[in-house]
Protein backbone atom coordinates (compact mmCIF):
# COMPACT_ATOMS: atom_id res chain seq x y z
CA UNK A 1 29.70 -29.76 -46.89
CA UNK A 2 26.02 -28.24 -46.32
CA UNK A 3 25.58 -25.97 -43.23
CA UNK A 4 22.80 -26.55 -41.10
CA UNK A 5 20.62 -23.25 -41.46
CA UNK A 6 20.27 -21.63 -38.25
CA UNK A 7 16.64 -21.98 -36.33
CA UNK A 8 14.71 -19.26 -36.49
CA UNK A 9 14.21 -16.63 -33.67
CA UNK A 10 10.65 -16.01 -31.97
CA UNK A 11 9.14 -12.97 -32.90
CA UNK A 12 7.49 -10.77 -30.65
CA UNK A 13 5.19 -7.83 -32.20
CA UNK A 14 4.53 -4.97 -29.93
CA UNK A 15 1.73 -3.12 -30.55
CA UNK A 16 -0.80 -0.48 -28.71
CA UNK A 17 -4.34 -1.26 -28.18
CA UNK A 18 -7.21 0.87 -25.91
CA UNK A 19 -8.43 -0.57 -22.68
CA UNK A 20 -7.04 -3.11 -20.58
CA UNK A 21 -6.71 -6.85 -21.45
CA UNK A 22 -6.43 -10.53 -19.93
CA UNK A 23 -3.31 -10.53 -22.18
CA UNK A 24 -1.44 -7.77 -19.68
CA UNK A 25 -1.99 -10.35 -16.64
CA UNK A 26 -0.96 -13.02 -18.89
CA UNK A 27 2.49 -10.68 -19.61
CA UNK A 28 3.00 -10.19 -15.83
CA UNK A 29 2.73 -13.87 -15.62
CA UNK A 30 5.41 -14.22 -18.52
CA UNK A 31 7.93 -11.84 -16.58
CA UNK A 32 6.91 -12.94 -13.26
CA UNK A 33 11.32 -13.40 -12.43
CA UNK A 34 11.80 -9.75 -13.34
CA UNK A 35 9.14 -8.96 -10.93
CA UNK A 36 10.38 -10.88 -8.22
CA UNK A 37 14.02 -9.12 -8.68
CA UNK A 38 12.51 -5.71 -8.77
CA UNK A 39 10.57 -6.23 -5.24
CA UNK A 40 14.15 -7.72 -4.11
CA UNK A 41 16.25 -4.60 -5.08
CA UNK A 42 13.42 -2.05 -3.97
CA UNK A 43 13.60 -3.83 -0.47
CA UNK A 44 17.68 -3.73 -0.74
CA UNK A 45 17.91 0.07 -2.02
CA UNK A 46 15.55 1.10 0.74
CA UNK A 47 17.89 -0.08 3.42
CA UNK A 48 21.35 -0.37 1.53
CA UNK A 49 24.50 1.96 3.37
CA UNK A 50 22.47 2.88 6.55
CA UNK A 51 23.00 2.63 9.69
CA UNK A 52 19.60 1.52 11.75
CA UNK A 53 18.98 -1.01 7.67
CA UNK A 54 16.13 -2.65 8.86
CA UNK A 55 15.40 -0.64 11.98
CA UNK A 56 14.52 2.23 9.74
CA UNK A 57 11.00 -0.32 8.65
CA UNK A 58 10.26 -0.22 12.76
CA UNK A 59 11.49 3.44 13.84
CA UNK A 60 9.06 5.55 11.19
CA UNK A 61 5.62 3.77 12.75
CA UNK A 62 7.05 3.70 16.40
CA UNK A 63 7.82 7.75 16.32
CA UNK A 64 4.32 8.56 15.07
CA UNK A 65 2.70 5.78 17.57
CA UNK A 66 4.47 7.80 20.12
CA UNK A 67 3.12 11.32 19.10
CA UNK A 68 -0.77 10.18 18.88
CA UNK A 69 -0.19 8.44 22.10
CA UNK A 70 1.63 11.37 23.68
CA UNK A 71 0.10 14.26 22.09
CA UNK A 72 -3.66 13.34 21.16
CA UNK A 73 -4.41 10.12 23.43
CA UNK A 74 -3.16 11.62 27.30
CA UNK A 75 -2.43 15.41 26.52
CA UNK A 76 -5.73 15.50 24.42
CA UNK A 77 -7.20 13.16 26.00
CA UNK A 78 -8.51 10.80 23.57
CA UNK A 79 -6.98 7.89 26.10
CA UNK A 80 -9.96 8.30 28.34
CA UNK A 81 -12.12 5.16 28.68
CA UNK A 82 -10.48 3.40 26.14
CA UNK A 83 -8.09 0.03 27.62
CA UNK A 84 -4.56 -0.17 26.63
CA UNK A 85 -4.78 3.08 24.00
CA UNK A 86 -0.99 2.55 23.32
CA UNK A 87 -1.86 -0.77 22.13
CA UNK A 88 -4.91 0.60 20.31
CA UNK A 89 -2.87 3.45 18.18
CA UNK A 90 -0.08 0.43 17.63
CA UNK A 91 -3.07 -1.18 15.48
CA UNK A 92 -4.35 1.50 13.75
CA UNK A 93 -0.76 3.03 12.96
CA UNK A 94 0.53 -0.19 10.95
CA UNK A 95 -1.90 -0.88 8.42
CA UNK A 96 -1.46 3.19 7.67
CA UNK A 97 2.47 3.22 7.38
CA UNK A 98 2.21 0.21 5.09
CA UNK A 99 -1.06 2.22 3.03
CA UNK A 100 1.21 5.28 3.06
CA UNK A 101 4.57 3.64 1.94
CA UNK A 102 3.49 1.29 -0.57
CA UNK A 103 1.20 4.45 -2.37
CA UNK A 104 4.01 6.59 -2.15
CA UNK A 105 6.60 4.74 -3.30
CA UNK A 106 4.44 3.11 -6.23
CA UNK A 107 3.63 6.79 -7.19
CA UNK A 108 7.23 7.54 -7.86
CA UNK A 109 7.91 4.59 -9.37
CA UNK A 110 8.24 4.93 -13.02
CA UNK A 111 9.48 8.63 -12.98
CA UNK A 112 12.33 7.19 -10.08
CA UNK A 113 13.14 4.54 -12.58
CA UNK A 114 13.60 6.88 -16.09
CA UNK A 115 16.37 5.11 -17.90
CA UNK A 116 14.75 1.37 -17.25
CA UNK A 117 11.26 2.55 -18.68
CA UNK A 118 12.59 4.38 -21.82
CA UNK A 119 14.95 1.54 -22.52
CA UNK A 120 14.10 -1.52 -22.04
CA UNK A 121 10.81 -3.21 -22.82
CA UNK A 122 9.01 -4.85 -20.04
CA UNK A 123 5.64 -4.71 -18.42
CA UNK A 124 5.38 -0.91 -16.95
CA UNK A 125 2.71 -2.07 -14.27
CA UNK A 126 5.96 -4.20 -12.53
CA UNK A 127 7.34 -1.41 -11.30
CA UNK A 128 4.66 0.18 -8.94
CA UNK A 129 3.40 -3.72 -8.64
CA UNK A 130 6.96 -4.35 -6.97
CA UNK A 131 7.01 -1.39 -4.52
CA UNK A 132 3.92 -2.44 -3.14
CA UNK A 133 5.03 -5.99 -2.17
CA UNK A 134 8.04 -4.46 -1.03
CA UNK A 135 5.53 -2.65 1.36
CA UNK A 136 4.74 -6.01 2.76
CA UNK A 137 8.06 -7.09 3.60
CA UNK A 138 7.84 -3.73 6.09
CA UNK A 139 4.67 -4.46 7.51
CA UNK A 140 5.78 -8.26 8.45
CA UNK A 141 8.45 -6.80 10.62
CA UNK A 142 6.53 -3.90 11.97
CA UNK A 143 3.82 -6.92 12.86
CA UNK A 144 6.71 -7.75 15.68
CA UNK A 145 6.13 -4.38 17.42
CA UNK A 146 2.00 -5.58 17.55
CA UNK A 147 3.50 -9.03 18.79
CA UNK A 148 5.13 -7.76 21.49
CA UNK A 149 3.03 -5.25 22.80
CA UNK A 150 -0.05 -7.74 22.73
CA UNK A 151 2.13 -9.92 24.84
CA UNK A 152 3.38 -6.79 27.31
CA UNK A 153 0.09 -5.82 27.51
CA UNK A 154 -1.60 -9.52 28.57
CA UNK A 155 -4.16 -9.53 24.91
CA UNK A 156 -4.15 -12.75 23.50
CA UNK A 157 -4.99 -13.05 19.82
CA UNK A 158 -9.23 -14.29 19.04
CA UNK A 159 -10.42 -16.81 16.07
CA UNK A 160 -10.88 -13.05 14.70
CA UNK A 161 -6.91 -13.24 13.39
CA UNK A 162 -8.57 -15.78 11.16
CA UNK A 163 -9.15 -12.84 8.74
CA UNK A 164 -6.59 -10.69 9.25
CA UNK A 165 -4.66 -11.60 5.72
CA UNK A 166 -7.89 -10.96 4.12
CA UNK A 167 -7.89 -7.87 5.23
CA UNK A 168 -4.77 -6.91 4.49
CA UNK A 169 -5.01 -8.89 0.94
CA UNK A 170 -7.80 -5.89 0.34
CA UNK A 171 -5.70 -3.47 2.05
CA UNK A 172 -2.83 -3.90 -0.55
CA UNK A 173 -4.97 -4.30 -3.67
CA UNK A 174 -6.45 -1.00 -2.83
CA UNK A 175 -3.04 0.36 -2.00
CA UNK A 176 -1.65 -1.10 -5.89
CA UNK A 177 -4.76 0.62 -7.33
CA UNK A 178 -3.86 4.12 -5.92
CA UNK A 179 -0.38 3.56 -6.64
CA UNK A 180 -0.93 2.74 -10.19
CA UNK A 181 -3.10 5.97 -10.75
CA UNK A 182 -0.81 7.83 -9.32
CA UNK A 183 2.36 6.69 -10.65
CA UNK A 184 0.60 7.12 -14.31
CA UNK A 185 -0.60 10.81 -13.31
CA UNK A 186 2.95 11.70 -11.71
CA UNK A 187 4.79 10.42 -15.11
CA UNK A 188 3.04 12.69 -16.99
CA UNK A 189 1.75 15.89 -14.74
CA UNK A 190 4.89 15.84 -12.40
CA UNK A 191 3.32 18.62 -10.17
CA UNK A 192 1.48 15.51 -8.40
CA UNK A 193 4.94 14.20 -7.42
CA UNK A 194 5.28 17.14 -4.47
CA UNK A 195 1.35 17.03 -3.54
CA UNK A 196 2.10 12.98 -3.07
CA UNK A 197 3.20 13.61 0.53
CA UNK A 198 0.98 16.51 1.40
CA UNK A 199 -2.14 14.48 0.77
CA UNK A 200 -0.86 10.88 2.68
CA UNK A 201 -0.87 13.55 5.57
CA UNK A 202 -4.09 14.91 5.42
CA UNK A 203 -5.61 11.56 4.30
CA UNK A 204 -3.78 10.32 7.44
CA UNK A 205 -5.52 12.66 9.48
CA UNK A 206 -8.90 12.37 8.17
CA UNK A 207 -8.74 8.51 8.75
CA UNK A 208 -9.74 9.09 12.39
CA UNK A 209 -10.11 5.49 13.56
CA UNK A 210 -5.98 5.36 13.69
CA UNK A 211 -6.08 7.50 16.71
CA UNK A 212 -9.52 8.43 17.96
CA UNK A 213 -11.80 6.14 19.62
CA UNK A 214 -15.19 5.85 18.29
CA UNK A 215 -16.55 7.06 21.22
CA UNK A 216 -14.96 11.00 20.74
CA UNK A 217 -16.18 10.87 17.06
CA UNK A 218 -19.44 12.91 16.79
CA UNK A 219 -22.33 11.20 16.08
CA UNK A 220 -23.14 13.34 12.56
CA UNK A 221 -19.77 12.36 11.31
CA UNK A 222 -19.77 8.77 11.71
CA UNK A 223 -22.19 7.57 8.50
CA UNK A 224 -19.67 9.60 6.19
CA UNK A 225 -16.64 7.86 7.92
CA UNK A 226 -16.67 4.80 6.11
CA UNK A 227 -16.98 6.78 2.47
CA UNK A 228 -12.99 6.14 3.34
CA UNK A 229 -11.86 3.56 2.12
CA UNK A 230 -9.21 3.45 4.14
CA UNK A 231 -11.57 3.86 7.19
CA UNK A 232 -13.12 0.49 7.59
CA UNK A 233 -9.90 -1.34 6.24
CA UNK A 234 -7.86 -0.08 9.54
CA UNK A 235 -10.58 -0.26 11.97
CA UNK A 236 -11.49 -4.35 10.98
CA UNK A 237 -7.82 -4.64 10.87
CA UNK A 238 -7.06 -3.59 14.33
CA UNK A 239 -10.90 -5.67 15.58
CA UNK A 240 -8.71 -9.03 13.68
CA UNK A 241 -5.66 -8.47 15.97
CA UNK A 242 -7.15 -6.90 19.06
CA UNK A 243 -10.50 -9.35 19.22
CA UNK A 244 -12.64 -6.27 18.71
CA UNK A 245 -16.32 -6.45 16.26
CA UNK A 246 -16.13 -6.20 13.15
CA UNK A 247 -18.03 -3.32 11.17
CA UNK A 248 -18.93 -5.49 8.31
CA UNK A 249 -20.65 -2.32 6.33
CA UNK A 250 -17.24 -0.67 6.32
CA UNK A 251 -15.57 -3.20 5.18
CA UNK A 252 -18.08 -4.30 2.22
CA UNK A 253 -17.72 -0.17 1.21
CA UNK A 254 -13.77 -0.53 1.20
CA UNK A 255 -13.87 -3.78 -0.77
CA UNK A 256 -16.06 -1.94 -3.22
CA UNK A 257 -14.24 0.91 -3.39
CA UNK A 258 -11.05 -1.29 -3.83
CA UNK A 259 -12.46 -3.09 -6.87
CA UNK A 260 -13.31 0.43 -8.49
CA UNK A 261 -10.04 1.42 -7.52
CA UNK A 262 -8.31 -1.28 -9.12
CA UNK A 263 -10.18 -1.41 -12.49
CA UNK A 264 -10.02 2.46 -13.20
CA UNK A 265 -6.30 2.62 -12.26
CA UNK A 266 -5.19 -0.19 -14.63
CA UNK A 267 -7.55 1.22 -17.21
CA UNK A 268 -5.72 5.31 -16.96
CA UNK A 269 -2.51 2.97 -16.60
CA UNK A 270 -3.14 1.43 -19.93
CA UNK A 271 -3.82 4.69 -21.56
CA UNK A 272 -0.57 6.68 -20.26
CA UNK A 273 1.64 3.54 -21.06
CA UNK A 274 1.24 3.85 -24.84
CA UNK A 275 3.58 7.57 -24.92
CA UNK A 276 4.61 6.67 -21.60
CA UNK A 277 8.39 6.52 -23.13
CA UNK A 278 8.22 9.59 -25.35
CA UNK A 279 6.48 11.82 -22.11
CA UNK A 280 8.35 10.56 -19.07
């Protein structure tokens, strides 16, 4: 009796190459389910065996809203002439805790997941990729504390809310490509891992718009303000939601910088991920 001979397996050569390729987004694309159940577990492991879970995606945002309104907008003053300034830190506070998070936690990303990247194959870029959707999942919920305080407050949304997920669309790509850099510079110079935090507080800080009015900016400083990238994506994100004008030049330098962003970090992401398993 003649066996049937068994079908041959698929092979799958895995090679280096320099630069970055169409065939990396095609790989994503291939592993798009292991993507999916990486932004799943990052939510679940950010919230698992505590005691606020989700409340903890809420209280972070609402303790600094409460020291810039406290502290810089009616003990400094900054409140002064501006309507509803608790309403206008709320805005300018969310799109930074979900910059802030989703940069953070991409930039730990591969050294925080060792084991998985030295041994099993699968597209490095996932990783940090995942922890910045899982950054969106936060800001949908902290988008309830804008909700509500909109309504407290009598401010009814504008056609301007039109282009609010643009804004944020740009606001997360540029978040991915600083993640990315970052998470490739941390895995192999792992002195970057402690500055991480030290420099999402002074870039915090130097992103005035969150909790200063443009009136109280000087008038010298204000063509070198939108050199931030950061700058013009949370002030047009808090004119989408609040009805306020748009500063169109900001935004065009942001979406710029974004694009820059993007291609150098997934270039310097290439280039680490060949010895990324032998260095990590």
């Amino acid at each position: 009796m003649t066996q049937t001979p068994p079908p041959e397996l698929a092979v799958t050569h895995i090679d280096s190459s320099l630069g970055w390729r169409w065939a990396d987004v095609v790989e994503m694309w291939r592993f798009r389910e292991l993507f999916f159940y990486l932004t799943l577990r990052d939510i679940r492991l950010r919230y698992k065996q505590t005691i606020l879970g989700l409340g903890w995606s809420i209280f972070q945002p609402l303790a600094t809203i409460i020291v810039f309104v406290v502290f810089i907008g009616y003990m400094g003053k900054a409140a002064q002439g501006v309507d509803n300034y608790t309403l206008f830190v709320i805005a300018g506070v969310l799109p930074w805790t979900f910059f802030a998070s989703a940069v953070s936690n991409s930039g730990n990303s591969l050294v925080n997941n060792e084991r998985l990247v030295t041994k099993t194959y699968f597209p490095r870029l996932a990783l940090p990729a995942a922890n910045v959707f899982a950054a969106f999942f936060d800001l949908c919920i902290c988008l309830v504390i804008l909700a509500v305080a909109m309504a407290l407050f009598g401010v009814a949304p504008t056609w301007k809310l039109g282009l609010l997920p643009v804004i944020v669309g740009i606001l997360g790509l540029f978040s991915m490509g600083v993640g990315v850099f970052l998470s490739a510079l941390i895995a192999s110079q792992r002195d970057f891992r402690f500055l991480l935090n030290l420099g999402l507080q002074l870039w915090m800080f130097a992103t005035s718009c969150i909790y200063l009015p443009p009136e109280t900016i000087p008038e010298a400083a204000k063509p070198w303000l939108p050199l931030n990238p950061v700058y013009g994506l949370v002030l047009n994100f808090r004119a989408s939601v609040l009805g306020g004008e748009f500063d169109w030049v900001s935004l065009a330098i942001s979406a710029v910088a974004t694009i820059v962003t993007l291609a150098i970090s997934l270039i310097y992401f290439r280039r680490v991920e060949r010895t990324l398993a032998d260095t990590i």
